[in-house]
N, C-alpha and C. Protein backbone atom coordinates (compact mmCIF):
# COMPACT_ATOMS: atom_id res chain seq x y z
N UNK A 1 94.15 105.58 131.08
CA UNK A 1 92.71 105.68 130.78
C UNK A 1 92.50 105.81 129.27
N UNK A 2 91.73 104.94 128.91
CA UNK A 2 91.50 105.20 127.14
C UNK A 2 89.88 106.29 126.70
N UNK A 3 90.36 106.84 126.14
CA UNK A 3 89.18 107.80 126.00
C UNK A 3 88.36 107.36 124.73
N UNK A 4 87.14 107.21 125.27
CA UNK A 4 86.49 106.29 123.89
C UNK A 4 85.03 107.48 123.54
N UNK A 5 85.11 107.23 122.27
CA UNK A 5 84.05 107.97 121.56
C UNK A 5 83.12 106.77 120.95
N UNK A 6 81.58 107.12 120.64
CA UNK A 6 81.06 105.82 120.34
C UNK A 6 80.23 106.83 119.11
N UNK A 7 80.46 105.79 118.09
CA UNK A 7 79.36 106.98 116.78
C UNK A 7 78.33 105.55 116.19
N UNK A 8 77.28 105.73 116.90
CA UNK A 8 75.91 104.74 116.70
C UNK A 8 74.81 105.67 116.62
N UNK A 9 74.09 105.26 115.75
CA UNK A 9 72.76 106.04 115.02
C UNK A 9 71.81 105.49 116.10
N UNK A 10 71.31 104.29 116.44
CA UNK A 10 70.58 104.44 117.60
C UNK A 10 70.58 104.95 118.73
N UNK A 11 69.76 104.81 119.14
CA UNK A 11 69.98 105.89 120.64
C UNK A 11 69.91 105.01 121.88
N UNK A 12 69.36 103.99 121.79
CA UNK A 12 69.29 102.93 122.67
C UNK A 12 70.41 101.93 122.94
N UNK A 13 71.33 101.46 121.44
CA UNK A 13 72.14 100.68 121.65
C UNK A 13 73.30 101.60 122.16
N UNK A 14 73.34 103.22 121.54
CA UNK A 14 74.19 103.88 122.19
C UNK A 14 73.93 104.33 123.74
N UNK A 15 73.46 104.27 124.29
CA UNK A 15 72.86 104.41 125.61
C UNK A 15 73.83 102.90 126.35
N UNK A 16 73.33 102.16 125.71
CA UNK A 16 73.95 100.62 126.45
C UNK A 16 75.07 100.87 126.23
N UNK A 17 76.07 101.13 125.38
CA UNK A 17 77.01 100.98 124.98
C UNK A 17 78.04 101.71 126.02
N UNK A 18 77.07 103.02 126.15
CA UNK A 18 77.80 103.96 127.31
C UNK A 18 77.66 103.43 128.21
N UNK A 19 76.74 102.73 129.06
CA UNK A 19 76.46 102.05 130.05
C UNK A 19 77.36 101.22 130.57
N UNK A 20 77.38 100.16 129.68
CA UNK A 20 78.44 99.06 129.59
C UNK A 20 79.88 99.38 129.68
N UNK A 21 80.40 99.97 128.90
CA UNK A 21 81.97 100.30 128.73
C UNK A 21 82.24 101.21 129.58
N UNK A 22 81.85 101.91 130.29
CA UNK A 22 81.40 103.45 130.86
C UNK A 22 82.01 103.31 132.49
N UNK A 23 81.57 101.38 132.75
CA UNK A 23 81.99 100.89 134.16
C UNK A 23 83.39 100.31 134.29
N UNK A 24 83.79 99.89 132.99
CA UNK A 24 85.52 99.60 132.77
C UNK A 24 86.10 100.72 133.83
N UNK A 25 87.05 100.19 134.50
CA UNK A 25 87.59 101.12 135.36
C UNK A 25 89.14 102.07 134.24
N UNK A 26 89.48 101.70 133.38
CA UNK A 26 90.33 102.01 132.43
C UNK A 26 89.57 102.71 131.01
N UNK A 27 88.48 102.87 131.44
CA UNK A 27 87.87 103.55 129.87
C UNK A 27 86.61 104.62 130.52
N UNK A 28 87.13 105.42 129.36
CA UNK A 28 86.12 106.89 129.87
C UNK A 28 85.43 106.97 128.35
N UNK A 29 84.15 107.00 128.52
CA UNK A 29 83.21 107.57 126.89
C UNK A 29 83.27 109.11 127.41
N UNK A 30 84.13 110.01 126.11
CA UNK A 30 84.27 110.99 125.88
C UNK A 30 83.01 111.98 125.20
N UNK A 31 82.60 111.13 124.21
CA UNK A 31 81.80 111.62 123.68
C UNK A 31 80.93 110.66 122.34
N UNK A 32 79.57 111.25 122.20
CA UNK A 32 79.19 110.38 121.56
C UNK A 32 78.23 110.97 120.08
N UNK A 33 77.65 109.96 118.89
CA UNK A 33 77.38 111.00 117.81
C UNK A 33 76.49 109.92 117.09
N UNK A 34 75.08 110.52 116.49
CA UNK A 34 74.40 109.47 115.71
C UNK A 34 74.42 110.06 114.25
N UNK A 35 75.29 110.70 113.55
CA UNK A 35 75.53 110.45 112.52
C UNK A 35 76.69 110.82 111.68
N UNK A 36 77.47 110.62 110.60
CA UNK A 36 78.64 110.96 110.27
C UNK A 36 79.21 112.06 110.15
N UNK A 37 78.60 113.05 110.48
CA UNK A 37 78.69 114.38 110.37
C UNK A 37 79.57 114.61 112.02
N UNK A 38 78.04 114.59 112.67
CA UNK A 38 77.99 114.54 114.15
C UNK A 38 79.51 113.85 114.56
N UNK A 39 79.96 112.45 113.93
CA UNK A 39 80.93 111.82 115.00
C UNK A 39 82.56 112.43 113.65
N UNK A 40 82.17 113.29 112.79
CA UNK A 40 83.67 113.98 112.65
C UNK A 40 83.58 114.95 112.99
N UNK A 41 82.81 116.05 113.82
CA UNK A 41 82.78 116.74 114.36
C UNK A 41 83.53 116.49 115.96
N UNK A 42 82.59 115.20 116.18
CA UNK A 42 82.71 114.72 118.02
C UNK A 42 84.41 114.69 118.16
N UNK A 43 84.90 114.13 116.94
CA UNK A 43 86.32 113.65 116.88
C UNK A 43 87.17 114.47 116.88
N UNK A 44 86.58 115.82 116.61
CA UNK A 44 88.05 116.94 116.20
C UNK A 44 87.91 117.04 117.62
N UNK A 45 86.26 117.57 118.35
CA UNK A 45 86.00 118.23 119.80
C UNK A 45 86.90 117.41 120.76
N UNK A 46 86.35 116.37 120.77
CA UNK A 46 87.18 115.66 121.94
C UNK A 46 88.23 114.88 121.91
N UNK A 47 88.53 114.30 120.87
CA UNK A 47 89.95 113.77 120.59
C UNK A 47 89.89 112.65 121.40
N UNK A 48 89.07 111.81 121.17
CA UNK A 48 89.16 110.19 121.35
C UNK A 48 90.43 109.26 121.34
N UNK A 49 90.63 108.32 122.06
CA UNK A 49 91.95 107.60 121.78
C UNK A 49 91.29 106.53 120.83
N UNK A 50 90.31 106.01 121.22
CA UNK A 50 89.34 105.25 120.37
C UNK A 50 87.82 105.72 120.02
N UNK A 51 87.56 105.27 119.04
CA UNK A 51 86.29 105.46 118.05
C UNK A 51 85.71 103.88 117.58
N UNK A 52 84.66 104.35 118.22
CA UNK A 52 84.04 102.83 118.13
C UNK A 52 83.09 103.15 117.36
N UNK A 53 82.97 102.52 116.08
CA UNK A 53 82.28 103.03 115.05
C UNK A 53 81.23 102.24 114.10
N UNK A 54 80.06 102.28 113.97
CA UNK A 54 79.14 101.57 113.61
C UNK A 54 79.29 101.95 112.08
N UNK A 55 78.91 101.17 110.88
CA UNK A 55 79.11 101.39 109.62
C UNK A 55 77.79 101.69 108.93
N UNK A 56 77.14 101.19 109.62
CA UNK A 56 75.68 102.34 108.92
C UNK A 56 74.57 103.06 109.72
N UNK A 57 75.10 104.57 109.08
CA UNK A 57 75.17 105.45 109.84
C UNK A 57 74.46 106.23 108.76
N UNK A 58 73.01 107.12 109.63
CA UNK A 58 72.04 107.27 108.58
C UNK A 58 72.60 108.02 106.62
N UNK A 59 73.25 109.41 107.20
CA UNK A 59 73.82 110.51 106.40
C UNK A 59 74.75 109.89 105.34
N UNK A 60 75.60 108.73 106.16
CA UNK A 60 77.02 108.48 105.19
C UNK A 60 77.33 107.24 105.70
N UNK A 61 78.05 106.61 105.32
CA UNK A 61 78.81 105.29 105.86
C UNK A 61 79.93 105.24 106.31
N UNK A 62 80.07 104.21 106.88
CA UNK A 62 81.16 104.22 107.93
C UNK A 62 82.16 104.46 107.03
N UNK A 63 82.51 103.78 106.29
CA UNK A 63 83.65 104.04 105.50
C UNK A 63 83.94 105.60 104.92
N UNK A 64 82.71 106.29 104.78
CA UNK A 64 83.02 108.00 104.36
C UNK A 64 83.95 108.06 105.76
N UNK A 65 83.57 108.05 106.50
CA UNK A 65 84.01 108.51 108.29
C UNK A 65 85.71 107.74 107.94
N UNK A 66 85.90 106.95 107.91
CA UNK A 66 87.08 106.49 107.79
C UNK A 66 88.10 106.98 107.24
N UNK A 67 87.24 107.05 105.62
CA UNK A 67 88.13 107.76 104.48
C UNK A 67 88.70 109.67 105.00
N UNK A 68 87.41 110.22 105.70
CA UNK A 68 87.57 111.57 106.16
C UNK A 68 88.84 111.56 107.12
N UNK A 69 88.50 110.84 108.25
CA UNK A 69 89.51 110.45 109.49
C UNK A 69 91.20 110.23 109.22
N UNK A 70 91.35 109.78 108.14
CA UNK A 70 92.46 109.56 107.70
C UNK A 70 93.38 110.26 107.94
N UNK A 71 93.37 111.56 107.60
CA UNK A 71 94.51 112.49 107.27
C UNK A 71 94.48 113.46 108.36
N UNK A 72 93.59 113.02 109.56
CA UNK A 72 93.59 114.23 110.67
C UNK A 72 94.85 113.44 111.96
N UNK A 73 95.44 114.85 112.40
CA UNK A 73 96.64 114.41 112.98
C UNK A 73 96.24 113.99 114.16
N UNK A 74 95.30 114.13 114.58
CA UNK A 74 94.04 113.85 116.07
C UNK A 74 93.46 112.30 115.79
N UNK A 75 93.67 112.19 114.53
CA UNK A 75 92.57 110.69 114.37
C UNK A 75 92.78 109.57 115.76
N UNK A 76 91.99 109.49 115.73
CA UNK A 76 91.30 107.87 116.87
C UNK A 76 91.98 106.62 116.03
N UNK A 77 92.04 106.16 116.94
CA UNK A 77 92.44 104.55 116.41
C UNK A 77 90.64 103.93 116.34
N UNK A 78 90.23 103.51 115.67
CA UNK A 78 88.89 102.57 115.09
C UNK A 78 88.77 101.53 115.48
N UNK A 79 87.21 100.90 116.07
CA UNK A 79 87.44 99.38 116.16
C UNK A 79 85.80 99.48 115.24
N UNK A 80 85.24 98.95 114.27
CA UNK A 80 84.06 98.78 113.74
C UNK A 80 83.18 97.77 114.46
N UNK A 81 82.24 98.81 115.17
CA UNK A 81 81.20 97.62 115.15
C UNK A 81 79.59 97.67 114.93
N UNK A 82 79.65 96.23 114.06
CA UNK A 82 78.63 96.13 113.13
C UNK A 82 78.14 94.70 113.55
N UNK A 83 76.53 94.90 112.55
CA UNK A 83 76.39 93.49 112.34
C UNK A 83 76.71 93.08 111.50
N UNK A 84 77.39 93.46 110.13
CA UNK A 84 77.69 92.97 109.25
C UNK A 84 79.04 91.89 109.27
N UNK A 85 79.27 90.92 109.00
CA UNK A 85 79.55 89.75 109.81
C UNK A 85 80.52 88.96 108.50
N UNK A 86 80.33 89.69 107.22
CA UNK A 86 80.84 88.93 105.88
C UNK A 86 81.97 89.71 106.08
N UNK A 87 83.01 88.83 105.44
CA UNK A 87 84.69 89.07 105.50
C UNK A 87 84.89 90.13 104.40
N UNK A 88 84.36 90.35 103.54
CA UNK A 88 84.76 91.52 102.29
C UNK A 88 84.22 92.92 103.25
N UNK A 89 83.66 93.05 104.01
CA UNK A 89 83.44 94.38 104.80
C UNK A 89 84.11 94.31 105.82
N UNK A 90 84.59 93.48 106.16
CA UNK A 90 85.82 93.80 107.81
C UNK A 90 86.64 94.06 106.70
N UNK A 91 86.98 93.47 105.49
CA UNK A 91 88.60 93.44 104.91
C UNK A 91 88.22 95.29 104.44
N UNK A 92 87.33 95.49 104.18
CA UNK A 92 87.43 96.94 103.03
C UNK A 92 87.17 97.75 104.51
N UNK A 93 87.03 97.67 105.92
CA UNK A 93 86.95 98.59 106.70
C UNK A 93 88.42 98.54 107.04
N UNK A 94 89.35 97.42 107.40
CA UNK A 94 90.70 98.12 107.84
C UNK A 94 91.34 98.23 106.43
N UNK A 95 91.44 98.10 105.61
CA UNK A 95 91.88 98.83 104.26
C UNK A 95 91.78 100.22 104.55
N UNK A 96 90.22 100.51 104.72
CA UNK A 96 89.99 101.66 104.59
C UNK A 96 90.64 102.75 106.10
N UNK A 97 91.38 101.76 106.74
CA UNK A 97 91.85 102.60 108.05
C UNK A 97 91.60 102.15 109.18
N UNK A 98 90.41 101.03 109.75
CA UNK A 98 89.84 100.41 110.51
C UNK A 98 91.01 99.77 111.30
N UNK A 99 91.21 99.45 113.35
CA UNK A 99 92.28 99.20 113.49
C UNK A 99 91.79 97.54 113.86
N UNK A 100 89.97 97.60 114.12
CA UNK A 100 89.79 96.21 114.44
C UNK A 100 88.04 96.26 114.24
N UNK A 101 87.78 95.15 113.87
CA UNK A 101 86.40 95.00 113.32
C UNK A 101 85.67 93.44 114.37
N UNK A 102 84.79 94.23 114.91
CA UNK A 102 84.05 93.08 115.83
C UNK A 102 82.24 93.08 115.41
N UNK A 103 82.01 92.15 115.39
CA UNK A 103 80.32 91.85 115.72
C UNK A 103 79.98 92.19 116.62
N UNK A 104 78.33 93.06 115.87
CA UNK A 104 77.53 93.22 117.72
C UNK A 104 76.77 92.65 118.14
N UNK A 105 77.02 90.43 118.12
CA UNK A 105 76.75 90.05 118.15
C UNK A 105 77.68 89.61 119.63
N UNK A 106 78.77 89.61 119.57
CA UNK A 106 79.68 89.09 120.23
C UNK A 106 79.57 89.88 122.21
N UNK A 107 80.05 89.61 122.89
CA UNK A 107 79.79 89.13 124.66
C UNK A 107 80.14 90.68 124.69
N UNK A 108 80.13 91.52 125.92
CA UNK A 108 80.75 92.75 126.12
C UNK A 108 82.14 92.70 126.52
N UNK A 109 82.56 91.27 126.95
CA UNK A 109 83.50 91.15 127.13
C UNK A 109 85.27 91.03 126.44
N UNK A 110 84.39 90.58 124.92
CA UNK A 110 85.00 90.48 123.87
C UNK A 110 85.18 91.93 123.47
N UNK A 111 84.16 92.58 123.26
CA UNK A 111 84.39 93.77 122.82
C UNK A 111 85.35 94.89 123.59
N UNK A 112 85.38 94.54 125.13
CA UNK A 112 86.11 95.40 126.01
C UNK A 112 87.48 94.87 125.57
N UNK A 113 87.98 93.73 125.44
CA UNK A 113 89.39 93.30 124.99
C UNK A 113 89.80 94.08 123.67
N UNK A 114 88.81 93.88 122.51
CA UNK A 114 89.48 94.03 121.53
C UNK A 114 89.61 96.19 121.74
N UNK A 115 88.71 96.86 122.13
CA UNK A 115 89.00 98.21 122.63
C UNK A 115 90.69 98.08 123.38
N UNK A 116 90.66 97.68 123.82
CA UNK A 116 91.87 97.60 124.98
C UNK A 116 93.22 97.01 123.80
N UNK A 117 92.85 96.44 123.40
CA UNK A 117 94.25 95.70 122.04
C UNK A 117 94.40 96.79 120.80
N UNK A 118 93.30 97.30 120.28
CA UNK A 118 93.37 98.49 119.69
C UNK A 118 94.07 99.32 120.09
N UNK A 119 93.67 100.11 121.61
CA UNK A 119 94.85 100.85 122.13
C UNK A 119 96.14 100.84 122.25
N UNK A 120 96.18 99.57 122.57
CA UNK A 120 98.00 98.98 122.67
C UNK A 120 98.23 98.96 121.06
N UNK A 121 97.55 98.90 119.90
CA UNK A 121 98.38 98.99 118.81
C UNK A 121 97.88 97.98 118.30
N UNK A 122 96.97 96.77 118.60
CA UNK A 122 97.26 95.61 117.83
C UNK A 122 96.12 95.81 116.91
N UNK A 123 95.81 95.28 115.95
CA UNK A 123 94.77 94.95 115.36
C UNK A 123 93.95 93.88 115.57
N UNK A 124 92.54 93.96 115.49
CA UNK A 124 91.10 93.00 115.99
C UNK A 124 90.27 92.63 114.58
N UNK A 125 90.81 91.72 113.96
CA UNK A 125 90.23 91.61 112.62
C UNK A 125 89.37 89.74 112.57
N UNK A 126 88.61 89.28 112.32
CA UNK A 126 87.67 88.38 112.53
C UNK A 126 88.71 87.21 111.22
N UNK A 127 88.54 85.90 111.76
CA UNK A 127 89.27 84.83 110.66
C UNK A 127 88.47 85.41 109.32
N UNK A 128 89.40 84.89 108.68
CA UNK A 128 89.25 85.24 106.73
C UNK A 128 89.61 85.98 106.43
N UNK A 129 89.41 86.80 107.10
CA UNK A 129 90.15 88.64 106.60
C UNK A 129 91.23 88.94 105.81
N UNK A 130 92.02 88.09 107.03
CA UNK A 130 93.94 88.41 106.06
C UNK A 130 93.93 88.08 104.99
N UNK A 131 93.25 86.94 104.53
CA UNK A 131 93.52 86.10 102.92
C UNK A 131 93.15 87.52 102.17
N UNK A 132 92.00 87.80 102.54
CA UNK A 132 91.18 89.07 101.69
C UNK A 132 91.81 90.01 101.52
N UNK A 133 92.86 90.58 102.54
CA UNK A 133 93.19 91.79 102.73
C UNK A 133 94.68 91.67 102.15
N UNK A 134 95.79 90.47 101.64
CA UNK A 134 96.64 89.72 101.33
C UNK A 134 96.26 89.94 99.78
N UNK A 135 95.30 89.83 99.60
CA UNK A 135 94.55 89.49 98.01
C UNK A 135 94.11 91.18 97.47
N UNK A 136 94.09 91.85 97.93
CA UNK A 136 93.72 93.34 98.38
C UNK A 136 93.70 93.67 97.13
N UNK A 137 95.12 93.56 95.80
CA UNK A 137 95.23 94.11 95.02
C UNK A 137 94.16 93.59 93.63
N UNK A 138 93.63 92.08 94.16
CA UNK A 138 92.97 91.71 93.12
C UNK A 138 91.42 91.64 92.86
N UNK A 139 91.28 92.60 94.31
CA UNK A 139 89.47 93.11 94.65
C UNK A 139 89.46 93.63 93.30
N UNK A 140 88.05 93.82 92.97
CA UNK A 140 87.70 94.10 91.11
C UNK A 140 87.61 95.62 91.74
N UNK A 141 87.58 96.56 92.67
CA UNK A 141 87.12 97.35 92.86
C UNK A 141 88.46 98.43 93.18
N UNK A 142 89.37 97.40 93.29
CA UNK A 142 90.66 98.40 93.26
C UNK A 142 91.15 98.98 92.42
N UNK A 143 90.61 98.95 90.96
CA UNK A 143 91.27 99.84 90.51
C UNK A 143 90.66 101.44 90.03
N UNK A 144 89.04 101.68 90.93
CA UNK A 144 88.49 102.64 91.42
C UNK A 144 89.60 103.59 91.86
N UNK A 145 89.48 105.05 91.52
CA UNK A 145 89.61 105.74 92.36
C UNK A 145 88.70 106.06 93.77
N UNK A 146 89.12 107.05 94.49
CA UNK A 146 88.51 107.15 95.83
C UNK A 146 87.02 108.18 95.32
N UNK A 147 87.10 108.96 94.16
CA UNK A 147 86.02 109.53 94.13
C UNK A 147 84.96 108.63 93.42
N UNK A 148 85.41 107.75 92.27
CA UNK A 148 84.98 107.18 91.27
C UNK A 148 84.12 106.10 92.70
N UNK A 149 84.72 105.87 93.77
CA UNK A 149 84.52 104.93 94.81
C UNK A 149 83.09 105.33 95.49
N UNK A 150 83.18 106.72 95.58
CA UNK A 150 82.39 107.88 96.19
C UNK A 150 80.72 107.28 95.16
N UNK A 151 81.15 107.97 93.91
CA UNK A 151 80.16 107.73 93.24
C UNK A 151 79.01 106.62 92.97
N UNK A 152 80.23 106.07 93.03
CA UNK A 152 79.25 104.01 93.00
C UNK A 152 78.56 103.86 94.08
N UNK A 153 79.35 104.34 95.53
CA UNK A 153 77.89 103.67 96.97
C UNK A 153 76.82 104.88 97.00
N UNK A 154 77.06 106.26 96.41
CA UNK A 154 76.15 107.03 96.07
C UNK A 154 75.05 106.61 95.18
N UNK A 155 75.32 105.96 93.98
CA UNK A 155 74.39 105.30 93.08
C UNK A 155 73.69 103.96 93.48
N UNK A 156 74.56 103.61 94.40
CA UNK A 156 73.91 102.30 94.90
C UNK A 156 72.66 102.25 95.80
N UNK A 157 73.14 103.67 96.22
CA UNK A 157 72.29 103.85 97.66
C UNK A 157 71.21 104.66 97.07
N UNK A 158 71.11 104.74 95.87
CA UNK A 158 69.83 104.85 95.07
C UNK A 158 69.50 106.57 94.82
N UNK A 159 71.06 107.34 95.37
CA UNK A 159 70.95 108.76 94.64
C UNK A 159 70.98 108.95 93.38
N UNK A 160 69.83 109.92 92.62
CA UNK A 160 70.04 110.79 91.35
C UNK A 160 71.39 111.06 91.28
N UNK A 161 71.89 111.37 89.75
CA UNK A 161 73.30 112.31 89.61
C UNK A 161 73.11 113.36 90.05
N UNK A 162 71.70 113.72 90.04
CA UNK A 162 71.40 115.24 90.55
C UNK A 162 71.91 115.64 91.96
N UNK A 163 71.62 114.66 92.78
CA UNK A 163 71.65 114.58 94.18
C UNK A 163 73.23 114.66 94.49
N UNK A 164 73.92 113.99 93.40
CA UNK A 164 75.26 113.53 93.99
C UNK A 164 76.14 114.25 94.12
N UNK A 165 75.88 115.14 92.72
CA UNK A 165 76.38 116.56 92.06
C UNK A 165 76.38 117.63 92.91
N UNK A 166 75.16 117.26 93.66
CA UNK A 166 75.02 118.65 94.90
C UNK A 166 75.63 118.10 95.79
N UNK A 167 75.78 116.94 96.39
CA UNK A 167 76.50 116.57 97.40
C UNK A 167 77.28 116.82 97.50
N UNK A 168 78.62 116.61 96.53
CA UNK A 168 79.96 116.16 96.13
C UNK A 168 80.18 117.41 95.42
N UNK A 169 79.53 118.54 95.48
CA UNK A 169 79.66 120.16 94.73
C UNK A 169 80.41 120.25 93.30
N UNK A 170 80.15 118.67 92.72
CA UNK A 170 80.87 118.96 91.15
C UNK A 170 79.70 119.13 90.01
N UNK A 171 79.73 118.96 88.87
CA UNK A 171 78.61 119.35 87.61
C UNK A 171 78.18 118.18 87.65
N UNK A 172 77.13 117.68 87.18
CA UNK A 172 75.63 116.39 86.66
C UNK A 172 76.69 115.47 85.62
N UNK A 173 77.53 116.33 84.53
CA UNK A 173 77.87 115.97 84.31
C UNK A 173 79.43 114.83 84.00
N UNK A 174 79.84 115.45 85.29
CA UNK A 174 81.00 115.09 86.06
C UNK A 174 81.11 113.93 86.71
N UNK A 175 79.34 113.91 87.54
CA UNK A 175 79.00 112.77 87.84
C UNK A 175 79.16 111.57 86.97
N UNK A 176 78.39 112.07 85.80
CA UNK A 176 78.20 110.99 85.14
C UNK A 176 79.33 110.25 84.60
N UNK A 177 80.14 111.01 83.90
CA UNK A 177 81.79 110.69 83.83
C UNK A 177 82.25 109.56 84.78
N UNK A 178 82.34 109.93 86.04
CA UNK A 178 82.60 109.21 87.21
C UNK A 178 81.89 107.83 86.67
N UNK A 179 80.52 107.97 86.80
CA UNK A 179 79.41 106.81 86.77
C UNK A 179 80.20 105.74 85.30
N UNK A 180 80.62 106.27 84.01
CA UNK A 180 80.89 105.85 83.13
C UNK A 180 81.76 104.71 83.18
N UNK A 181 82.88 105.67 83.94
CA UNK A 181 84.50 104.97 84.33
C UNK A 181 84.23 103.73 85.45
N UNK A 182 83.30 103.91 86.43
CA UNK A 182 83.00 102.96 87.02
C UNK A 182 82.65 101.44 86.33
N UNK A 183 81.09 102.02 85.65
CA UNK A 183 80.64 100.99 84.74
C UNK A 183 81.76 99.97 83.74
N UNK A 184 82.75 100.95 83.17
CA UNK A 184 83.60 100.29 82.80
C UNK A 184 84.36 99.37 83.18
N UNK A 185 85.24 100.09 84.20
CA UNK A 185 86.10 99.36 85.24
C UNK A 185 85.91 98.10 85.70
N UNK A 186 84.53 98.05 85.91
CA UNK A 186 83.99 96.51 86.93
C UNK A 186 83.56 96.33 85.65
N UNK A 187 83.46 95.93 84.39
CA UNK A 187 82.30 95.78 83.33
C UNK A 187 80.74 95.55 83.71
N UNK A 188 80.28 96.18 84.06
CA UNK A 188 78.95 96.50 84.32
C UNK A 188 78.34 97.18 83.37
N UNK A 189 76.64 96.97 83.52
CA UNK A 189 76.14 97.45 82.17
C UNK A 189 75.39 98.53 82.63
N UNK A 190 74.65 98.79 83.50
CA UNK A 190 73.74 99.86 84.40
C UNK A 190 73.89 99.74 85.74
N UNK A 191 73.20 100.68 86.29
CA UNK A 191 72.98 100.83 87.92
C UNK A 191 72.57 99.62 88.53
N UNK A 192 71.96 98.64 87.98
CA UNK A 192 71.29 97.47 88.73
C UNK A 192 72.59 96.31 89.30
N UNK A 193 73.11 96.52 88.00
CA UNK A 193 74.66 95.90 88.09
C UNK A 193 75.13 96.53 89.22
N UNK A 194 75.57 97.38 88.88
CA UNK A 194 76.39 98.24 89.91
C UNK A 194 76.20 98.65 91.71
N UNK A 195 74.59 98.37 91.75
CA UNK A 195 74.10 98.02 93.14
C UNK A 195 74.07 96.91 93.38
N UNK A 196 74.57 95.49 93.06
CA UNK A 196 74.03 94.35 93.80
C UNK A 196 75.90 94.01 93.38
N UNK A 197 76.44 94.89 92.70
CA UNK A 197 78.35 94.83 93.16
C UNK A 197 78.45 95.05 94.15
N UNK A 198 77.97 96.61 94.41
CA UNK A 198 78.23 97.13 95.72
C UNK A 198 78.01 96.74 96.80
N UNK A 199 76.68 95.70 96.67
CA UNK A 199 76.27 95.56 98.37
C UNK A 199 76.84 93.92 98.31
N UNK A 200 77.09 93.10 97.11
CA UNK A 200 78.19 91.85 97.12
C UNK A 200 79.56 92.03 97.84
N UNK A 201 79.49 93.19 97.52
CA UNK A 201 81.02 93.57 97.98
C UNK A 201 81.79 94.15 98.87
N UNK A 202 80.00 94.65 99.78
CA UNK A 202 79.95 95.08 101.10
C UNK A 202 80.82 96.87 100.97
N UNK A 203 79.99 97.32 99.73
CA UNK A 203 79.92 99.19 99.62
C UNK A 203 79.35 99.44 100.32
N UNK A 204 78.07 98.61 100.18
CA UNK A 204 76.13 99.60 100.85
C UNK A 204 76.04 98.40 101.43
N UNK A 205 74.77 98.21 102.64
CA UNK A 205 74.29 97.45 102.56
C UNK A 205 72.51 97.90 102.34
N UNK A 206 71.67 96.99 102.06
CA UNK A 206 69.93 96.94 102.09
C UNK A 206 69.24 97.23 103.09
């Protein structure tokens, strides 16, 4: 039996979702969470074999959830599902830990397979990906650190330093540091730059 957790901000598509997968005679929804908080919480509680995980998610993004998930000895194996459908966001979700990335565009049937191949171990990644994920080292964004990483979809997503500073419990001006090294890194000149990188590059989306 695979124990599946579902972390979707709607309440309706999560409703179907339970519905749907819920009748698999091999899959049990354990538990479920509409926001990133909520589904790393859901994850320690119930200990999912899988985490079916939507990437925008009101509080934080999927990828915070990912990056958090990482280092817990309980972690879920991941399958992302989104509508986001461009190959630089499947490639930066299993980078980021992701074990398979599907559209929620695609049949229920598709989606029950690739749950089920996840479990067994395999990975569910959409054509294009590998080239991307092969090429990994020459994303402009790799040579970010993970906080410096933090900072940029924070700015993108149109937080003050003020805001970020409290978020992320460091000084305004710490932020900005961060913000500097970024700007540099990618050569960017301001925030305007730096939001239409991010959502090119599938950080944020609009």
């Amino acid at each position: 039996m695979i124990r599946l957790g579902i972390a979707e901000d709607h309440t309706i598509v999560r409703w179907a979702l339970r519905e749907a997968l819920g009748k698999a005679e091999d899959i049990e929804v354990v538990g479920e969470a509409g926001t990133a908080a909520e589904t790393l919480e859901m994850v320690k509680r119930e200990r999912p074999d899988v985490l079916l995980l939507d990437i925008s998610l009101p509080d934080r993004s999927g990828f915070d959830v990912l990056t958090e998930l990482r280092p817990l000895d309980t972690a879920p194996l991941v399958v992302v599902l989104t509508w986001h459908t461009e190959p630089s966001y499947a490639a930066r979700a299993i980078a980021a830990g992701a074990h398979g990335y599907v559209s929620k565009a695609v049949e229920p049937q598709t989606l029950l397979d690739a749950i089920r191949s996840v479990s067994r171990g395999e990975q569910v990644i959409p054509p294009g990906v590998d080239q991307l994920l092969a090429a990994g080292d020459g994303h402009p964004a790799s040579a970010l650190t993970a906080r410096e990483s933090q900072v940029m979809e924070m700015l993108a997503r149109g937080m003050t330093n003020r805001e970020i500073a409290e978020h992320l419990e460091i000084s305004i001006k710490t932020v900005d540091t961060h913000r500097g090294h970024v700007l540099k890194k990618l050569g960017l000149r301001n925030n305007s730059e730096l939001t239409r990188f991010a959502v090119k590059h599938g950080y944020v989306s609009l």
